[in-house]
Structure formats: structure tokens, C-alpha cells
C-alpha atoms as a PDB file:
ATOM      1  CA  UNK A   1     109.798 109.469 120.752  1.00  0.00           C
ATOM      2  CA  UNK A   2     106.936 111.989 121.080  1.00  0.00           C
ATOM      3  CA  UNK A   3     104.267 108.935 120.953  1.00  0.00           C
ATOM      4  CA  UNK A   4     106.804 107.479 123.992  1.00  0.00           C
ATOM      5  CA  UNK A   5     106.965 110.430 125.844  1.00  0.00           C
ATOM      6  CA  UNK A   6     102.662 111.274 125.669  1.00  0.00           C
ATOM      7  CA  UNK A   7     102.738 113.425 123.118  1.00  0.00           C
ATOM      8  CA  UNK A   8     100.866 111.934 120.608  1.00  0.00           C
ATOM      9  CA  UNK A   9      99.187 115.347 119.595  1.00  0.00           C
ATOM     10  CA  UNK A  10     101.954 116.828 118.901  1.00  0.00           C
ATOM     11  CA  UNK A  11     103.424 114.557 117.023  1.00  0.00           C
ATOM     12  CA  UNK A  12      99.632 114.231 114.592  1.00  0.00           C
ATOM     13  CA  UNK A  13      99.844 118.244 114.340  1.00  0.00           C
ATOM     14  CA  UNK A  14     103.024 118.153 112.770  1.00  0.00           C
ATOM     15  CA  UNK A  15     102.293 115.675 110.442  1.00  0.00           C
ATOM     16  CA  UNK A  16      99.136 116.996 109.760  1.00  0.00           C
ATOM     17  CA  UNK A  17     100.938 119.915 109.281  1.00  0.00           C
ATOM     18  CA  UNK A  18     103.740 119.094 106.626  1.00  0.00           C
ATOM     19  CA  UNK A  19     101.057 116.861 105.039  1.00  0.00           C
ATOM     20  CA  UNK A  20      99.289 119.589 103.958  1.00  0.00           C
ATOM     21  CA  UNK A  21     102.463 121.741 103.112  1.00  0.00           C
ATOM     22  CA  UNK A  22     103.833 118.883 100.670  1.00  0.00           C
ATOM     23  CA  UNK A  23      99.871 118.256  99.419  1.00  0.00           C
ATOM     24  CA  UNK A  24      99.856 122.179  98.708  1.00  0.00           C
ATOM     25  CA  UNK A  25     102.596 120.693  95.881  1.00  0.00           C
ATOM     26  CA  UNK A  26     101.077 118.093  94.743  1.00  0.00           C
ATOM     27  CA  UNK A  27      97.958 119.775  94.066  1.00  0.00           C
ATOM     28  CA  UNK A  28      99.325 122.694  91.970  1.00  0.00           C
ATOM     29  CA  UNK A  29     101.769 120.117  90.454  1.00  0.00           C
ATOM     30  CA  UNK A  30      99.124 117.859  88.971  1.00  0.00           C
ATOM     31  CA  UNK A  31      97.983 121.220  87.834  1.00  0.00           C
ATOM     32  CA  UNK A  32     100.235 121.677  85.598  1.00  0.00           C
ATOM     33  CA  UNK A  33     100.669 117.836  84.681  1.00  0.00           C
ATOM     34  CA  UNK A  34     103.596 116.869  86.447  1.00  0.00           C
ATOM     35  CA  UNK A  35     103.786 113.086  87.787  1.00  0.00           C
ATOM     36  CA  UNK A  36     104.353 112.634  91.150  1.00  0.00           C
ATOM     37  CA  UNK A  37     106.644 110.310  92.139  1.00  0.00           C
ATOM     38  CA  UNK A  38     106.427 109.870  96.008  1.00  0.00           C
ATOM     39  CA  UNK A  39     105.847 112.294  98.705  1.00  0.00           C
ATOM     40  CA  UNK A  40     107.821 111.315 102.130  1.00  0.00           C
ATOM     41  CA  UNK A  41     106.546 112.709 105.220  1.00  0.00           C
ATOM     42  CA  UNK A  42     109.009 113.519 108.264  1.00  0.00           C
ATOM     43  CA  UNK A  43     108.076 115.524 111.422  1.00  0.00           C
ATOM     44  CA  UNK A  44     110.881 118.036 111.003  1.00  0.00           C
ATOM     45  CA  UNK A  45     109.650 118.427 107.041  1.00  0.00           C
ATOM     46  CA  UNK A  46     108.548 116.226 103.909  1.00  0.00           C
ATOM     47  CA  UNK A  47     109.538 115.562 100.149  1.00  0.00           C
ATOM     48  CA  UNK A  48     107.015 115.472  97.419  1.00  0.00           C
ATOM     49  CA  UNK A  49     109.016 113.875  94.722  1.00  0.00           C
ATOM     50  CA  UNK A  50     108.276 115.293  91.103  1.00  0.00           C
ATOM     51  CA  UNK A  51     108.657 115.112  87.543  1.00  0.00           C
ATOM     52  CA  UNK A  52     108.324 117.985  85.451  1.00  0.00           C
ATOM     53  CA  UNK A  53     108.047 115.753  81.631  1.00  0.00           C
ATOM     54  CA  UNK A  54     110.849 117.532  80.354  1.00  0.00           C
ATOM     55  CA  UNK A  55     111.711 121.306  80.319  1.00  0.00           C
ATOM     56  CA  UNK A  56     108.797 123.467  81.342  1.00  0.00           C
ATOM     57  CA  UNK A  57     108.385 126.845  82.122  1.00  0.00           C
ATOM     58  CA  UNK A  58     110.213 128.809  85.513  1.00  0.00           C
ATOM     59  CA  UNK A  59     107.209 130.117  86.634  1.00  0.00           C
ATOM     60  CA  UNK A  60     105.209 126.413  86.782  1.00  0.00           C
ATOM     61  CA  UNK A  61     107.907 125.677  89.064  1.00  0.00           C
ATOM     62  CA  UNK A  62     107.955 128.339  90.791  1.00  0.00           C
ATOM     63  CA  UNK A  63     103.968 128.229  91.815  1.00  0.00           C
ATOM     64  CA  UNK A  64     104.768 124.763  92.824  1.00  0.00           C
ATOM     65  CA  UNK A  65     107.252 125.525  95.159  1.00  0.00           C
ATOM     66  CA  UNK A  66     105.493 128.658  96.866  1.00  0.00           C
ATOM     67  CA  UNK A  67     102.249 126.703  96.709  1.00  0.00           C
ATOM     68  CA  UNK A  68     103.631 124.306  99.518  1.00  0.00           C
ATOM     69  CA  UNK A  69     104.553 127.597 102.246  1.00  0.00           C
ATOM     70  CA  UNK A  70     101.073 129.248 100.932  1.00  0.00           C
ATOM     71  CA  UNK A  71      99.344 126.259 102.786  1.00  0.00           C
ATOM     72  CA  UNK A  72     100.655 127.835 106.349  1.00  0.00           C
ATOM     73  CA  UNK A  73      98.887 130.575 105.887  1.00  0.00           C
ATOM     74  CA  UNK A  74      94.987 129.340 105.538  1.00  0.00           C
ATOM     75  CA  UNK A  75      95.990 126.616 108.783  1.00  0.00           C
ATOM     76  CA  UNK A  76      96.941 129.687 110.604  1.00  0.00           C
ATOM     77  CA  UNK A  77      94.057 131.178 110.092  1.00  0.00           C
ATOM     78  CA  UNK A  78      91.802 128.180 110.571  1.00  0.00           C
ATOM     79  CA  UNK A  79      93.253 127.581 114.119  1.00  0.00           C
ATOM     80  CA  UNK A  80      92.309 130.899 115.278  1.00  0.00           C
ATOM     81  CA  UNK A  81      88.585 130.609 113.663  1.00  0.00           C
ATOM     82  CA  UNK A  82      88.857 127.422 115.731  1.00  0.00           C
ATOM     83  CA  UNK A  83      89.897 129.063 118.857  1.00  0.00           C
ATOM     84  CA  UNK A  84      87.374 131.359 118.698  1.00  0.00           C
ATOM     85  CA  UNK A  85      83.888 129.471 118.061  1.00  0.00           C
ATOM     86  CA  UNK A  86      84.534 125.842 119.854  1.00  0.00           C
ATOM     87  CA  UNK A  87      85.268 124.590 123.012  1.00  0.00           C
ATOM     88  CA  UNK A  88      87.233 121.861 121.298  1.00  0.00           C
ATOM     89  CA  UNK A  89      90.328 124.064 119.754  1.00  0.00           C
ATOM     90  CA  UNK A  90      92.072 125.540 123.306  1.00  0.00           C
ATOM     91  CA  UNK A  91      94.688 127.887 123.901  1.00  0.00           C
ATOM     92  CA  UNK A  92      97.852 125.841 124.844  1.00  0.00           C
ATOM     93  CA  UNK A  93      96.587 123.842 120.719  1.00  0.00           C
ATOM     94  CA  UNK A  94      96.539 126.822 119.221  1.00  0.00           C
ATOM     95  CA  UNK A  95      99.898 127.832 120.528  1.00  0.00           C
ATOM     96  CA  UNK A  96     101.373 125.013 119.410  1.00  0.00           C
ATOM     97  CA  UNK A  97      99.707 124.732 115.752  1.00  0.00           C
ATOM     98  CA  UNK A  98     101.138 128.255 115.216  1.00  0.00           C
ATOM     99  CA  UNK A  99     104.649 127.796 116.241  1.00  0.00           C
ATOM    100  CA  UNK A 100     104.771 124.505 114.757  1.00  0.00           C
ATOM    101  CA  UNK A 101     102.902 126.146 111.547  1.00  0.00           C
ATOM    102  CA  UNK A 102     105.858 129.185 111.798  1.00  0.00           C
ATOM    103  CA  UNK A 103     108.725 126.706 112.590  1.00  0.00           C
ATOM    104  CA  UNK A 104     108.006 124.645 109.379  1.00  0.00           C
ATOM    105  CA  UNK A 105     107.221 127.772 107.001  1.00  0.00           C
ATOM    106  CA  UNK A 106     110.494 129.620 107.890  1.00  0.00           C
ATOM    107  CA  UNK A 107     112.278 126.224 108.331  1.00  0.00           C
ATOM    108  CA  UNK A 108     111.223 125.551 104.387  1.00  0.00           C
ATOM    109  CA  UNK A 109     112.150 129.369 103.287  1.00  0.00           C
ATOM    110  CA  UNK A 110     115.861 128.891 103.850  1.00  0.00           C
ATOM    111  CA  UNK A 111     117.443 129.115 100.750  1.00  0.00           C
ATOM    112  CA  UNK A 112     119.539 125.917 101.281  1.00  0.00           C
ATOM    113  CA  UNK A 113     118.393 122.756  98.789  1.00  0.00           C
ATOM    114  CA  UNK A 114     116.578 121.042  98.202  1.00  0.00           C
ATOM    115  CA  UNK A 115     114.299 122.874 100.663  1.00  0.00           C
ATOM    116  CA  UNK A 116     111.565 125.239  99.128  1.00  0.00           C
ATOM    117  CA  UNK A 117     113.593 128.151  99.920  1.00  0.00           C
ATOM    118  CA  UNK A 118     116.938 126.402  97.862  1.00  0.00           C
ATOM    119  CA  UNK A 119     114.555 125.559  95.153  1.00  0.00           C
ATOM    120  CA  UNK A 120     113.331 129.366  94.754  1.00  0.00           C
ATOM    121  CA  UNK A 121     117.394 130.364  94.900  1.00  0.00           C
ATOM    122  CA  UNK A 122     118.127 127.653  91.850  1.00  0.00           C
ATOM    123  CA  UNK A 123     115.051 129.484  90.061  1.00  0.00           C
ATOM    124  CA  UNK A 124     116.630 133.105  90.374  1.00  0.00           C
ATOM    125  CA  UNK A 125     120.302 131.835  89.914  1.00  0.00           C
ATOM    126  CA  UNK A 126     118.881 129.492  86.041  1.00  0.00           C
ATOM    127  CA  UNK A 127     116.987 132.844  85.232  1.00  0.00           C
ATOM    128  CA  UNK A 128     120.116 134.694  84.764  1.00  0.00           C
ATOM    129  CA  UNK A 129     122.867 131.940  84.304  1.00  0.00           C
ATOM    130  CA  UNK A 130     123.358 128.795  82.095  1.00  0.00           C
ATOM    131  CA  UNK A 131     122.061 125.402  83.462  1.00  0.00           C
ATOM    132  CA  UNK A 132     125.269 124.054  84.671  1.00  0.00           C
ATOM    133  CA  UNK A 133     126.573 127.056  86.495  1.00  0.00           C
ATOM    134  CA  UNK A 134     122.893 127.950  88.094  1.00  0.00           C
ATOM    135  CA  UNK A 135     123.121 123.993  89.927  1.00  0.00           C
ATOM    136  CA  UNK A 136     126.942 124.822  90.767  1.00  0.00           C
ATOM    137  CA  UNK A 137     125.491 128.198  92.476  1.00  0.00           C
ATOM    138  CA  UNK A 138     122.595 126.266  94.382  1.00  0.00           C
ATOM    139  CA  UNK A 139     124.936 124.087  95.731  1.00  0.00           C
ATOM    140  CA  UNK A 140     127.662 126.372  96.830  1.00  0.00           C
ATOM    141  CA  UNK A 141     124.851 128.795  98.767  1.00  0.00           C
ATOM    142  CA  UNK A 142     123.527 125.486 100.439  1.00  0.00           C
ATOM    143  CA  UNK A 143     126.873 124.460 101.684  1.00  0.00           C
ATOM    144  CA  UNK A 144     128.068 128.042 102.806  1.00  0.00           C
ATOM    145  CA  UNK A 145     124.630 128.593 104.753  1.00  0.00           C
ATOM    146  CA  UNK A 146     124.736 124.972 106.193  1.00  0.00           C
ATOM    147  CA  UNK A 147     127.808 125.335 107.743  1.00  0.00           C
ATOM    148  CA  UNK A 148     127.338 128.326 108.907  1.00  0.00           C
ATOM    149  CA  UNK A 149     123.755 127.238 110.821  1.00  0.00           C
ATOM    150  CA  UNK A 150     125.564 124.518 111.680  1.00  0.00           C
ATOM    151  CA  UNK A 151     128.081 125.987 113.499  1.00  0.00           C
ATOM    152  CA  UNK A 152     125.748 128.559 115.290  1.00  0.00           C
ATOM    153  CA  UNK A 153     123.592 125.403 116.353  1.00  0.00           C
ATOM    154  CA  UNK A 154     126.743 123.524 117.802  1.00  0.00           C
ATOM    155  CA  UNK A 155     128.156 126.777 119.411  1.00  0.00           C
ATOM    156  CA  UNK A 156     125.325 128.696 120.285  1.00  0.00           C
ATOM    157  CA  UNK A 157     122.061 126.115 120.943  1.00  0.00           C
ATOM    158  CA  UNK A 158     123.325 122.840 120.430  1.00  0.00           C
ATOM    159  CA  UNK A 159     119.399 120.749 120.335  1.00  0.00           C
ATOM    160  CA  UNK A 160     119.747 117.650 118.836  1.00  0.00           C
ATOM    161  CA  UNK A 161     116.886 117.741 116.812  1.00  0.00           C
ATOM    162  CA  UNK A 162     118.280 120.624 114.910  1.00  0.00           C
ATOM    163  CA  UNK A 163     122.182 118.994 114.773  1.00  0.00           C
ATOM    164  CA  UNK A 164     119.777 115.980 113.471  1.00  0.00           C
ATOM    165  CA  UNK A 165     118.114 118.058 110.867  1.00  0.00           C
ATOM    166  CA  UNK A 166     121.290 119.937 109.703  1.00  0.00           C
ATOM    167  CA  UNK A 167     122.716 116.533 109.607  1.00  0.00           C
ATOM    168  CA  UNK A 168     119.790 115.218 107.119  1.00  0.00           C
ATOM    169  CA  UNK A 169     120.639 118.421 104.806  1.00  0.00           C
ATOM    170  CA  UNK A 170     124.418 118.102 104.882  1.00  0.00           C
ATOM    171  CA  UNK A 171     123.858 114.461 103.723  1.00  0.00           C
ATOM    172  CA  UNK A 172     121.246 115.157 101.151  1.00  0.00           C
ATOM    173  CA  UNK A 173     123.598 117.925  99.554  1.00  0.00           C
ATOM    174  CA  UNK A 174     126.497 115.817  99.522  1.00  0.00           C
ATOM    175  CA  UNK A 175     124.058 112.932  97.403  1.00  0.00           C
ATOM    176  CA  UNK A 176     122.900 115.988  95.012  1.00  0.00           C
ATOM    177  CA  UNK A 177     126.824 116.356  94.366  1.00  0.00           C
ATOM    178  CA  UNK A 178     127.412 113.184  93.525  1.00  0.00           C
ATOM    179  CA  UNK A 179     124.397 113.259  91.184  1.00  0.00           C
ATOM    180  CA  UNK A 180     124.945 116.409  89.567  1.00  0.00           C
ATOM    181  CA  UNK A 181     126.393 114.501  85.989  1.00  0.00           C
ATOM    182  CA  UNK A 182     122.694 112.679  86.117  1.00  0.00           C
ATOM    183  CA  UNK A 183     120.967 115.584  86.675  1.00  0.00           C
ATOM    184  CA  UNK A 184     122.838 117.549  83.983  1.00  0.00           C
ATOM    185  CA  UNK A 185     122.280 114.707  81.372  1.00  0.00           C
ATOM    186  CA  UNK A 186     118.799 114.369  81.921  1.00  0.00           C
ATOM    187  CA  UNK A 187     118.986 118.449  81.543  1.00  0.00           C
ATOM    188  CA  UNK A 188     120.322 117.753  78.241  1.00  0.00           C
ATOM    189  CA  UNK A 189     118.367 115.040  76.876  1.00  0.00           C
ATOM    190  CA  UNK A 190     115.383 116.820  77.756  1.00  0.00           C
ATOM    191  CA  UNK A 191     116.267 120.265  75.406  1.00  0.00           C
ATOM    192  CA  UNK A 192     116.429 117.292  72.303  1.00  0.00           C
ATOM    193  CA  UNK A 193     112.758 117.964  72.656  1.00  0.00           C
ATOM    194  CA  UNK A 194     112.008 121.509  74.324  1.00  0.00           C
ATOM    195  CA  UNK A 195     108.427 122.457  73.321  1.00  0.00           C
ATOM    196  CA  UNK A 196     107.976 125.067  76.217  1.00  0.00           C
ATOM    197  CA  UNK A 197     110.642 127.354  76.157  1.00  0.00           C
ATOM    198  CA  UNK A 198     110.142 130.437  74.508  1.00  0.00           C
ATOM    199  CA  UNK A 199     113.163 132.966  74.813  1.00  0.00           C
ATOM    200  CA  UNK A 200     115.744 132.491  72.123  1.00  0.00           C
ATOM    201  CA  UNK A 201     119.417 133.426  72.220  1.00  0.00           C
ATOM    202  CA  UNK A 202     122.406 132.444  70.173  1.00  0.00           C
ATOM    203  CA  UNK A 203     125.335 130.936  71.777  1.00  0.00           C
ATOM    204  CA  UNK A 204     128.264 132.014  70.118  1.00  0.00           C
ATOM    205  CA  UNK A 205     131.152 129.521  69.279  1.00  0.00           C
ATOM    206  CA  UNK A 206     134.444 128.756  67.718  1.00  0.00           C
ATOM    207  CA  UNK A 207     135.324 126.317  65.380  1.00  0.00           C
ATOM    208  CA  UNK A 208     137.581 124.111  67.857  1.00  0.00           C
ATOM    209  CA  UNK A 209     134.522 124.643  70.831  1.00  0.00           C
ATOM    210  CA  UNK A 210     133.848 121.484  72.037  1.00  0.00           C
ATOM    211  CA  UNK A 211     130.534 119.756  72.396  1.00  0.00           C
ATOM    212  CA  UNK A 212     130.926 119.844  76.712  1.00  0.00           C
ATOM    213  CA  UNK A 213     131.685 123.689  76.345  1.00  0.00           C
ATOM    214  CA  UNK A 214     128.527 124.590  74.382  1.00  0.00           C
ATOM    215  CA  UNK A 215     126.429 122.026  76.795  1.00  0.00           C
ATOM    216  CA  UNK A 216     127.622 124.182  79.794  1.00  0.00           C
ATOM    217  CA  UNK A 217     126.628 127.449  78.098  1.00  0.00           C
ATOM    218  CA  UNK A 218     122.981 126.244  77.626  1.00  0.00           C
ATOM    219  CA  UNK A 219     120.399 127.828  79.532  1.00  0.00           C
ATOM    220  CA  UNK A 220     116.930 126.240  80.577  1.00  0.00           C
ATOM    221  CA  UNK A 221     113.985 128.235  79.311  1.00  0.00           C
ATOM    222  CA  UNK A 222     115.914 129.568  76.389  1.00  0.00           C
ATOM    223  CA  UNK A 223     115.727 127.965  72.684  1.00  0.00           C
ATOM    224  CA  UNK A 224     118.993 128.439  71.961  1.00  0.00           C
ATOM    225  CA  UNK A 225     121.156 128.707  68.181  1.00  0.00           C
ATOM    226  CA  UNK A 226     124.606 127.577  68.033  1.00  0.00           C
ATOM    227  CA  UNK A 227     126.152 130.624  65.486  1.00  0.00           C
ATOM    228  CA  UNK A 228     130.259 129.841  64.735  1.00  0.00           C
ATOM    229  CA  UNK A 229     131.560 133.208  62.739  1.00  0.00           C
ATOM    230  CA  UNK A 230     134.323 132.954  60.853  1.00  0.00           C
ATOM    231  CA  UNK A 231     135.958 134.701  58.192  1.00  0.00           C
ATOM    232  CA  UNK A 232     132.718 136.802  58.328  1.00  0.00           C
ATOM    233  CA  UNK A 233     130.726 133.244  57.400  1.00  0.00           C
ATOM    234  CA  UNK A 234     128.051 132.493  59.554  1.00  0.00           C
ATOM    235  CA  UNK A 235     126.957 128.869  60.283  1.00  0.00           C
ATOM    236  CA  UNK A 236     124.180 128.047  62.034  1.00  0.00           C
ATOM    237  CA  UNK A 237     123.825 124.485  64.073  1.00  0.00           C
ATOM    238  CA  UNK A 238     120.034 123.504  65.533  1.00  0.00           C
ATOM    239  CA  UNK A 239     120.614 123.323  69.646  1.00  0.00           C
ATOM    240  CA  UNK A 240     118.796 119.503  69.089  1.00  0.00           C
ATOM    241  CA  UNK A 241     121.191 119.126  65.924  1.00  0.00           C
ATOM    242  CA  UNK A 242     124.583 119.216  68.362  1.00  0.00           C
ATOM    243  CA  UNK A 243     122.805 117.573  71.404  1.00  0.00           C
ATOM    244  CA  UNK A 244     122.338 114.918  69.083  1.00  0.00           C
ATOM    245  CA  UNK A 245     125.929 114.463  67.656  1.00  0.00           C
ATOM    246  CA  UNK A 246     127.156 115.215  71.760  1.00  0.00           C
ATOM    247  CA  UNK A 247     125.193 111.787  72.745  1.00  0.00           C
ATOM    248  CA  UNK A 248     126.095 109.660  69.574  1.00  0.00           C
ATOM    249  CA  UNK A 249     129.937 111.029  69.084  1.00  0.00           C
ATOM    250  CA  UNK A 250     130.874 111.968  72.606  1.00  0.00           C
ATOM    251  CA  UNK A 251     131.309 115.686  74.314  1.00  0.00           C
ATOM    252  CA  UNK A 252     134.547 115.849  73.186  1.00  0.00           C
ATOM    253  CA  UNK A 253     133.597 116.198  69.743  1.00  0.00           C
ATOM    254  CA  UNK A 254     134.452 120.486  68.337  1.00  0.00           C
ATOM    255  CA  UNK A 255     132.375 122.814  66.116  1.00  0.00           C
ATOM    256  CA  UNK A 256     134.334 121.987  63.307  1.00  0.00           C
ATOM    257  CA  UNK A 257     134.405 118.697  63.460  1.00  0.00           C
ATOM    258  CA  UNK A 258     130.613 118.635  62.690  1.00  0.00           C
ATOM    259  CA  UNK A 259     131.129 120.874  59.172  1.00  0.00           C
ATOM    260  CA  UNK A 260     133.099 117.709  58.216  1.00  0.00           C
ATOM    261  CA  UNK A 261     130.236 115.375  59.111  1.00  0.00           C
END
């Protein structure tokens, strides 16, 4: 519509723009060798699609994520060397490369996923809560703070292109829930072979625990023991050791069902 409607430049900046936002990514996720899957470029925002090869540490993640908002900052500044020593850079472009370049960054900083801002909240909530209940946190911040922008955009502003974009991130939260089993396996299949994580912690168990139970209680960058006390007896269990009997026997397998095995 902006090609249509003669404004093509507008429509480059901002892809130029959230190129170089998801690139900012990219670049510090091949950094830490990640594959990338895809990137997907809109004008309202972008995806760079990613896979982390198992568990790795918070804080790779996290310098990924920021490393994408960081970008704003140095195309900020380049439009006002721009402005200032060439003829070619005027006023009315660098007005618009800074609101676009402020619209995207704060846009992106919302902490609703998967935006960067979601991504940062799912860091914070898995640093102090087990796996399972840190993705049950994202979501449920996502949904209360898209409803609520949503409802301040219908009452308030109602512009399409943000109903539009609210839209998009109702529908992409809705697919997230209906992955969340997939994403949680994966989760688990991956700690069969964690060779990153370096915190350890026991999780503490009783005999007729199930298999689901303890997979809910792990964490992500935690090398966790599986201790069951009992009759001042303690039995140890590898993590791998119990993920291992919870993919060949089923999760509703117990504690003590694997002393008999």
C-alpha cells in the first residue's frame, strides 16, 4: 500500500530498518553457533528464526535478543551524522528514520512474545522458575498485556495498522499455545544431553512421584539430581537416567517404580 500510495521511501526505510534489527540477531547468534533457520521480514517487525543446538546458557540468549534493539541505536546516530555533513540526508528523512527507528525499538521492548521484549520476560521468569511454569508465565503476561493494548487501541486510537498488528500477536500466541507440549518435549529431550548448564540442584521426590511431575519441576540451566528420601535412605536417580525411562515407559511411570526396574 505504501508503494501504491508514493511512498516507496518509506516503505525501503522500514525495511531497511527491521533488516538490520533482525541481522543484529543473526550476527551475535552465529556467534555463539546457533543455526539460523529463516529470518522473515515485515514492515511493522521481523522474525529471525533460531536454533540454539540444545540447552545453552541464559545469557547467550539473552545477548541475542538485546543485540537486535542495540542495532537502533548506531542507525540513530548515523542519520544524524548524515544530516549533518550531506546534502543528500534532509530533515523531513531524518524525521522519519528516527520515529520509525523509535516506533520499532519500543514496539520490540514490550514484554509480550515472542517479541524481544517477551523473550527477555521468559529469560527472567526460567531464571527463577522451572521450565514448564516459566513458558506458562510468558504466556499469561502476553495475553494479559495484549488485551489490554488491544482494548486501549479499539477504544482509545482505533488505526488499523495497529488492530492489524495486535491481531498478528494474538494469533501467534494462540499457535505458541497450541505448541507448548512440542516445545516442552524438545525441552526435555534436549537435558538427555545438557553439556552447558552449570548450576546443580536436587529435586526432591517421593516414591509414588510420577515421571510428568519431576519433568515439570526441571529447570533449564540447572543440572539437576533426582534425591527420593525415605526411611532416612537416600537414592539418587541421574536427571538423563529418568528422562530416559519417561520417553521409553511413558510419564506416567513413579519413583518407585524405577527401584523395581
Amino acid at each position: 500500500m505504501g508503494v501504491l500510495s508514493g511512498r516507496f521511501k518509506e516503505v525501503l526505510m522500514l525495511l531497511f530498518i527491521v533488516f538490520v534489527h533482525e541481522m543484529g540477531h543473526v550476527w551475535m547468534a552465529r556467534r555463539f553457533n546457533w543455526d539460523v533457520i529463516k529470518i522473515e521480514l515485515l514492515p511493522f517487525g521481523g522474525a529471525a528464526v533460531l536454533e540454539p543446538k540444545g540447552i545453552r546458557p541464559a545469557r547467550e540468549e539473552a545477548w541475542i535478543v538485546c543485540w537486535g534493539p542495540l542495532q537502533h541505536t548506531w542507525m540513530m546516530g548515523l542519520s544524524y551524522f548524515l544530516l549533518h555533513t550531506t546534502d543528500v540526508w534532509m530533515v523531513q528523512d531524518h524525521q522519519l528514520f528516527i520515529s520509525h527507528n523509535m516506533a520499532i525499538l519500543l514496539f520490540n521492548l514490550i514484554p509480550i512474545h515472542p517479541l524481544d521484549g517477551g523473550r527477555l520476560v521468559h529469560l527472567l521468569y526460567s531464571a527463577f522458575l522451572p521450565y514448564k511454569l516459566a513458558m506458562r508465565a510468558t504466556r499469561l503476561t502476553s495475553l494479559i498485556l495484549l488485551f489490554i493494548g488491544f482494548f486501549v487501541v479499539l477504544i482509545f486510537m482505533l488505526k488499523l495498522n495497529l488492530i492489524m498488528i495486535f491481531s498478528f500477536l494474538i494469533l501467534t500466541l494462540i499457535l505458541d499455545y497450541r505448541q507448548r507440549n512440542y516445545r516442552f518435549i524438545r525441552f526435555l529431550m534436549a537435558k538427555l544431553d545438557d553439556q552447558t548448564s552449570t548450576k546443580r540442584s536436587n529435586l526432591y521426590v517421593e516414591k509414588e512421584t510420577t515421571l510428568r511431575v519431576v519433568s515439570e519441576k526441571i529447570r533449564k540451566n540447572h543440572l539437576h539430581t533426582v534425591v527420593l528420601v525415605e526411611n532416612h535412605v537416600r537414592t539418587t536417580y541421574s536427571l538423563a537416567a529418568v528422562l530416559d525411562v519417561y520417553f521409553q515407559k511413558g510419564a506416567h511411570v513413579t519413583i518407585d517404580e524405577l527401584n523395581k526396574r
